[in-house]
Protein backbone atom coordinates (compact mmCIF):
# COMPACT_ATOMS: atom_id res chain seq x y z
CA UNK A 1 0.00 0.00 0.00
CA UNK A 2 1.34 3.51 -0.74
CA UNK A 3 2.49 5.21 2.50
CA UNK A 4 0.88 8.50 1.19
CA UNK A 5 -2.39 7.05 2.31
CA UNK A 6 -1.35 5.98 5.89
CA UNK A 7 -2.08 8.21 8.77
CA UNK A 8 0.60 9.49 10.62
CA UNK A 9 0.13 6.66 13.49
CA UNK A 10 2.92 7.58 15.13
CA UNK A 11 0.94 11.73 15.41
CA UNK A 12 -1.84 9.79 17.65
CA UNK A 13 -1.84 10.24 21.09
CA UNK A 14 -1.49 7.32 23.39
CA UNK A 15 -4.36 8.01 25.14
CA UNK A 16 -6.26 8.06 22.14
CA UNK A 17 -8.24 4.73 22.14
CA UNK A 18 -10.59 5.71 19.44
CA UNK A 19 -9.71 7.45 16.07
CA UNK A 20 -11.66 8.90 13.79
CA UNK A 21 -10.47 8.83 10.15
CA UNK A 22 -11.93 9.77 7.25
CA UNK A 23 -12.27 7.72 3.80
CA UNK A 24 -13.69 10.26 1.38
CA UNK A 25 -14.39 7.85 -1.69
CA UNK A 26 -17.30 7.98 -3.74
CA UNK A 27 -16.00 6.80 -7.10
CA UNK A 28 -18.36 3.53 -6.88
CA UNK A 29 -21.17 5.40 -6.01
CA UNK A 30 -24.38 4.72 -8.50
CA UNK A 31 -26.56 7.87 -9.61
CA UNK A 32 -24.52 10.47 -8.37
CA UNK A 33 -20.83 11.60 -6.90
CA UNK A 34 -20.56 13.85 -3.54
CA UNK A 35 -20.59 11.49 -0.18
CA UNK A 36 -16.45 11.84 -1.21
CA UNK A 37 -17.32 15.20 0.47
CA UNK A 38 -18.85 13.52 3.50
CA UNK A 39 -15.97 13.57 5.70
CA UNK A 40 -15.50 17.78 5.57
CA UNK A 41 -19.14 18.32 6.01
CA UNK A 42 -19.78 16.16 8.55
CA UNK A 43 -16.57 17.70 10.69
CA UNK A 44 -18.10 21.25 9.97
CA UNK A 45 -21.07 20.30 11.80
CA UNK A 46 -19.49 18.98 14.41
CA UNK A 47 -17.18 21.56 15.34
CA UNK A 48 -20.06 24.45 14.51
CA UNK A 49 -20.30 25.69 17.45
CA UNK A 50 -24.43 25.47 17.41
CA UNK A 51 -24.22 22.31 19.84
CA UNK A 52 -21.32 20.95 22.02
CA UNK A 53 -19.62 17.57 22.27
CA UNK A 54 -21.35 16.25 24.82
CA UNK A 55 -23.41 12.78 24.10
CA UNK A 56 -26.36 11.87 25.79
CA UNK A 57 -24.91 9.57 28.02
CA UNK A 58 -23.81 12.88 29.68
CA UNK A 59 -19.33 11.98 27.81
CA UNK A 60 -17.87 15.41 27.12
CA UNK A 61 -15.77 14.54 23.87
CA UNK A 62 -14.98 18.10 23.86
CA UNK A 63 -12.40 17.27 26.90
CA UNK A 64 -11.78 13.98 26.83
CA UNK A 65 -8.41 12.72 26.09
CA UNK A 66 -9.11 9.09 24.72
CA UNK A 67 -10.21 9.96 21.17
CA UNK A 68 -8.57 11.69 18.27
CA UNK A 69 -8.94 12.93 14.73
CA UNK A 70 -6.49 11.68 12.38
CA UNK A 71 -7.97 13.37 9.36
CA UNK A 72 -8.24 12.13 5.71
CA UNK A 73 -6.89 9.12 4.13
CA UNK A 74 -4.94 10.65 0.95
CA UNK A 75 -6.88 7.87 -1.28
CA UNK A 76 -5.44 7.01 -4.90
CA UNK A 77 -8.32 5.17 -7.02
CA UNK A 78 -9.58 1.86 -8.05
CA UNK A 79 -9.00 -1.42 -6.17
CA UNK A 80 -5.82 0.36 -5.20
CA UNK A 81 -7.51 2.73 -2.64
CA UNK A 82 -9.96 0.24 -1.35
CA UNK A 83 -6.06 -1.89 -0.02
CA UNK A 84 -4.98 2.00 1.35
CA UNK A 85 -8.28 1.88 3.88
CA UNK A 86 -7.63 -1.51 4.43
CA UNK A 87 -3.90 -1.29 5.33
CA UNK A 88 -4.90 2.12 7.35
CA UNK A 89 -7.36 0.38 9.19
CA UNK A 90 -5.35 -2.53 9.68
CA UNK A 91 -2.52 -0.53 11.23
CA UNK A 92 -4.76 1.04 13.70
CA UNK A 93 -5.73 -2.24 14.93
CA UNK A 94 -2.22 -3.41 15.32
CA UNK A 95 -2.06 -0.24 18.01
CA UNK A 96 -5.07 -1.55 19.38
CA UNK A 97 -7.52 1.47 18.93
CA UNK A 98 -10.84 1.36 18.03
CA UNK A 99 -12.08 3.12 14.82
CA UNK A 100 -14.81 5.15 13.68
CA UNK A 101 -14.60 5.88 9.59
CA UNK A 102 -16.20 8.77 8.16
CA UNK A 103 -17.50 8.39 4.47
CA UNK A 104 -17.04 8.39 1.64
CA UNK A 105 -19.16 5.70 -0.18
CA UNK A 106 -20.40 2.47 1.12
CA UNK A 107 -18.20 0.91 -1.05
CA UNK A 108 -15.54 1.75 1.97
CA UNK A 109 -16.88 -0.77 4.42
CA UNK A 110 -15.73 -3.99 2.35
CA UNK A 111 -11.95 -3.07 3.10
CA UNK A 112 -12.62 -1.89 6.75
CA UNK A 113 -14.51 -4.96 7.34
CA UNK A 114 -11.65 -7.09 5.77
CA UNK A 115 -9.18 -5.44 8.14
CA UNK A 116 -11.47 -5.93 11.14
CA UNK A 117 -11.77 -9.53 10.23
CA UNK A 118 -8.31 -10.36 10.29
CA UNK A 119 -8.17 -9.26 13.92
CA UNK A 120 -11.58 -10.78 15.34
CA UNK A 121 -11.99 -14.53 14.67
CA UNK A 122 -15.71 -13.65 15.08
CA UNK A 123 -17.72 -10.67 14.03
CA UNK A 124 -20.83 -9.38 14.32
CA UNK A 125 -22.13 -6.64 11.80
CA UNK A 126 -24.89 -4.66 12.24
CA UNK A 127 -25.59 -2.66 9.05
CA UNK A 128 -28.68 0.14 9.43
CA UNK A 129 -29.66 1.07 5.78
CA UNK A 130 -32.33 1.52 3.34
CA UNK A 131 -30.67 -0.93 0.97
CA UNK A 132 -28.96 -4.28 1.46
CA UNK A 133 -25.99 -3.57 -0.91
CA UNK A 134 -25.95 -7.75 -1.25
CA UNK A 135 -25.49 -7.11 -5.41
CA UNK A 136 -22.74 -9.98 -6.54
CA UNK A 137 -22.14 -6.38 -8.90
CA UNK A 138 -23.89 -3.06 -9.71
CA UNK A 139 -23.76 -2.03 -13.23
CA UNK A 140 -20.84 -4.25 -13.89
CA UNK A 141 -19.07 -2.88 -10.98
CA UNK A 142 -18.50 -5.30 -8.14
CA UNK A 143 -16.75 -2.77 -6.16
CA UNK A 144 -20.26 -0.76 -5.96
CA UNK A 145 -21.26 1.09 -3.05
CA UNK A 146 -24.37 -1.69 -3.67
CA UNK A 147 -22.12 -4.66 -3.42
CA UNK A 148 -19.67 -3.97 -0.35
CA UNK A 149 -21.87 -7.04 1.75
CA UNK A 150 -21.71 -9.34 -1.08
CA UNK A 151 -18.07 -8.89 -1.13
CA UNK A 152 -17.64 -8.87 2.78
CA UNK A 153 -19.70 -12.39 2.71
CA UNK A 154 -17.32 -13.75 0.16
CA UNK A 155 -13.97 -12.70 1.42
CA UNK A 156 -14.47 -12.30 5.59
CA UNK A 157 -14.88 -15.54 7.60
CA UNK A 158 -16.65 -15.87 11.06
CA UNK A 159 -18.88 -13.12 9.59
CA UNK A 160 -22.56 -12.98 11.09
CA UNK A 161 -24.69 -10.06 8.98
CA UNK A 162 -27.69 -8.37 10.63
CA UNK A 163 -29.49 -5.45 8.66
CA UNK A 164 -31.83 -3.53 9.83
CA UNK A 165 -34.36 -0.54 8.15
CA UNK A 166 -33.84 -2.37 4.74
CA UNK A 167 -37.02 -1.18 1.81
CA UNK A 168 -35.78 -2.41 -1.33
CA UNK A 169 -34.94 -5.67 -1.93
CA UNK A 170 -35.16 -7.00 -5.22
CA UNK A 171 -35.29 -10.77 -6.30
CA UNK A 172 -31.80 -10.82 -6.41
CA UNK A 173 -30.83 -9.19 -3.32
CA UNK A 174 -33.35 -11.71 -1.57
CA UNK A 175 -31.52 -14.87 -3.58
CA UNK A 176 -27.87 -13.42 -2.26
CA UNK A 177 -29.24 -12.80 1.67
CA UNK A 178 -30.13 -16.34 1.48
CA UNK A 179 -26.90 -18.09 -0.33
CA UNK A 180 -25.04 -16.11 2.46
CA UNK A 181 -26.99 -16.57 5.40
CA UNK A 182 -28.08 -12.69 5.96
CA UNK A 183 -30.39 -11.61 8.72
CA UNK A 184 -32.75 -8.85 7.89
CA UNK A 185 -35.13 -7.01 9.08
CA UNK A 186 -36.84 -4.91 6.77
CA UNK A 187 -38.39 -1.87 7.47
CA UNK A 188 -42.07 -2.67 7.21
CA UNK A 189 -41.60 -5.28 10.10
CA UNK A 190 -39.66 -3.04 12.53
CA UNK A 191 -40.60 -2.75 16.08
CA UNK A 192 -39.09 -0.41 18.24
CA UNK A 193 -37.13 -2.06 20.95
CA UNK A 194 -37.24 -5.23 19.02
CA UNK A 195 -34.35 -7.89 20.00
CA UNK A 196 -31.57 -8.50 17.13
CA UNK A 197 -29.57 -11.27 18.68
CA UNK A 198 -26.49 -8.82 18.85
CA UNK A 199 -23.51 -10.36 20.90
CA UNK A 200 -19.81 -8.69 20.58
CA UNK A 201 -17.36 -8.15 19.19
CA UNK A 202 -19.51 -6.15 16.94
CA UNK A 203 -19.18 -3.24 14.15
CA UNK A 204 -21.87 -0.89 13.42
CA UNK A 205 -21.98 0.45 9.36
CA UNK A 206 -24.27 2.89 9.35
CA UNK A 207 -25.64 4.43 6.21
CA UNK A 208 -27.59 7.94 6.67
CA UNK A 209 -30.00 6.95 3.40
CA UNK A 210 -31.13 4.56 6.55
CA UNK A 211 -33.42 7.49 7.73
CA UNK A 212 -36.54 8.47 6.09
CA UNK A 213 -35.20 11.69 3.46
CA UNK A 214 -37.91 13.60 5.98
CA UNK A 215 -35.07 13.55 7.94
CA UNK A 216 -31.86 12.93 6.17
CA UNK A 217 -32.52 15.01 2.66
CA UNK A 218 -28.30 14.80 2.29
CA UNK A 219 -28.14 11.38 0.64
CA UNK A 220 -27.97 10.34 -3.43
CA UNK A 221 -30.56 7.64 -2.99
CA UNK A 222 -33.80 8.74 -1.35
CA UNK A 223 -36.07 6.03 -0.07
CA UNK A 224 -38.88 7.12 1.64
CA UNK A 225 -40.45 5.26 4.66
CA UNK A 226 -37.40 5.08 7.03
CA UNK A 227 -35.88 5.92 10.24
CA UNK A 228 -36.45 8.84 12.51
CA UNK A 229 -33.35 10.15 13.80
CA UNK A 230 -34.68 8.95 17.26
CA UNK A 231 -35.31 5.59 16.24
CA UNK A 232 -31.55 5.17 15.30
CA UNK A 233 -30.18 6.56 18.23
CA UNK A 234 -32.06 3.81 20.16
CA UNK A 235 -30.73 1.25 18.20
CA UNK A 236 -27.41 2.57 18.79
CA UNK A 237 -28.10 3.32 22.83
CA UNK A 238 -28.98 -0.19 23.07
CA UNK A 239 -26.42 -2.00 21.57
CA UNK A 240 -24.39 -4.95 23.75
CA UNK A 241 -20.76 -4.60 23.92
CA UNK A 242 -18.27 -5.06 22.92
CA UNK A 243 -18.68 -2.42 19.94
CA UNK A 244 -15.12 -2.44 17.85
CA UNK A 245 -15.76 -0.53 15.23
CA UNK A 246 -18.15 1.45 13.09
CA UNK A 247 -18.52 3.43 10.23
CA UNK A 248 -21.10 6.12 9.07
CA UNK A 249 -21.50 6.44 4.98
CA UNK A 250 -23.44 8.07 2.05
CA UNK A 251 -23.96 11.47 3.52
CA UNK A 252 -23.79 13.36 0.59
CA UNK A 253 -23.32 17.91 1.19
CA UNK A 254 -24.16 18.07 -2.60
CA UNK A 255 -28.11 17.46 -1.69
CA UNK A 256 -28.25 18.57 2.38
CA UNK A 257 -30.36 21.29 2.63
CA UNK A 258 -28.53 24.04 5.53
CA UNK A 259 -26.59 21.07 6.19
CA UNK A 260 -29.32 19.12 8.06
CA UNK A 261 -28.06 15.82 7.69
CA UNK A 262 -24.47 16.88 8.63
CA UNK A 263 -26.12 17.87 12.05
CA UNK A 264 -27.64 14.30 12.20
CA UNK A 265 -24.35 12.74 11.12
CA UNK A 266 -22.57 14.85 13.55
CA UNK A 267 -24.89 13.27 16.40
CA UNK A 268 -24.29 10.02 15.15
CA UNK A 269 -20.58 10.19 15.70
CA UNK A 270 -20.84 11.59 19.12
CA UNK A 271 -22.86 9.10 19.84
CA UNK A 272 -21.15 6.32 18.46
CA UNK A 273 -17.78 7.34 19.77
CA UNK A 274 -19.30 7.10 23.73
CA UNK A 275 -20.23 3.71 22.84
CA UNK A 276 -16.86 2.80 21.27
CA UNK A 277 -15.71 4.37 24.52
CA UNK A 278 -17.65 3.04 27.03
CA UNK A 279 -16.09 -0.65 25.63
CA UNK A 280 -13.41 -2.14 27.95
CA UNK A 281 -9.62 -2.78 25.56
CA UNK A 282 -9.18 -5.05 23.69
């Protein structure tokens, strides 16, 4: 892998036990380019100075010492940059940190999820989105932002998918969930508080298009019928430990009205990071 895409690992603080990094790919995106943008949006939001850092599990991120922004992976293209996340990702494990990506594309979470793999002999994903992203390719292209899962099944042993929120599966999306064993519950049957059979070490990909567009207008793919904001954060408030990961994808500045769904993204980080926190080392 090119060092120019490596964070400066050595720059990270020791007490830093969760980094944020940011993967700002889109070129397998579908319909249209601008989640690459996700990662400097998303930041702006959070630093805007129109809320704090404080999640609501009462963790001040704004003075805590155990997390840190490493920035932006300098990303080449092609199959080339999806082996830069991996090795970056893979290189943060080795320090034993946890990691919370910033997108970028879902196309991202196939490499991440490879990385994470190689250091947990068993893994539990949970993946909130509107779509299933199961496609064996999109348009030809297997590296899709609607194939990462297909690929993650193929490559990632010890693997166990859940998705939740999911609205449009097609025949073929159904067909691959079943060849690899996918759990899913689709939007029409969720229940709030409902029991998804989550047990650690587990990684959280979250995709904003998972929210109803009511709520999340920045995304390329609109799919009405989803998510409130609230909903999600009580997925993510009740999720078991140990959490090891996560990433949150798609959000897309090019579409956000006032930058709405950077706000929500923003919350979803915070939030995400106190759980990533509140897990004991690894």
């Amino acid at each position: 892998m090119p060092p120019r895409a490596m964070p400066d690992v050595d720059a990270i603080p020791a007490s830093a036990r969760l980094v944020i990094l940011g993967a700002p790919l889109d070129e397998n995106s579908s319909f249209l380019n601008g989640p690459a943008q996700g990662p400097a949006a998303l930041r702006a939001a959070l630093h805007s100075g129109s809320a704090n850092l404080c999640t609501e599990a009462g963790l001040d991120l704004g003075s805590s010492a155990e997390w840190h922004d490493a920035g932006n992976l300098r990303l080449t293209t092609g199959d080339a940059a999806l082996e830069e996340i991996r090795g970056a990702i893979g290189a943060l494990l080795e320090q034993r940190r946890r990691v919370l990506t910033i997108g970028g594309d879902h196309s991202i979470s196939w490499p991440i999820l490879r990385a994470f793999a190689d250091h947990h002999r068993q893994l539990t994903v949970l993946h909130i989105d509107a779509h299933a992203d199961l496609y064996d390719d999109f348009e030809g292209n297997p590296r899709s932002h609607a194939s990462p899962f297909a690929r993650v099944m193929e490559s990632c042993r010890g693997v166990r998918l859940m998705q939740v929120g999911i609205r449009t599966l097609t025949p073929h999306q159904r067909a691959q969930a079943r060849r690899f064993g996918v759990d899913i519950v689709e939007m029409r049957d969720w229940r709030e508080g409902m029991d998804l059979r989550l047990e650690g070490p587990l990684y959280v990909s979250l995709d904003m298009d998972a929210l109803d567009p009511a709520f999340a207008p920045g995304v390329s793919h609109h799919e009405p019928g989803g998510f409130t904001v609230r909903e999600v954060l009580g997925i993510l408030r009740r999720l078991p430990g140990p959490v090891v990961g996560a990433d949150i994808v798609e959000l897309n500045p090019t579409r956000d009205s006032h930058g709405r769904t950077a706000m929500v993204a923003a919350k979803f980080l915070k939030e995400l990071a106190g759980v990533l926190l509140a897990a004991p080392p690894t």
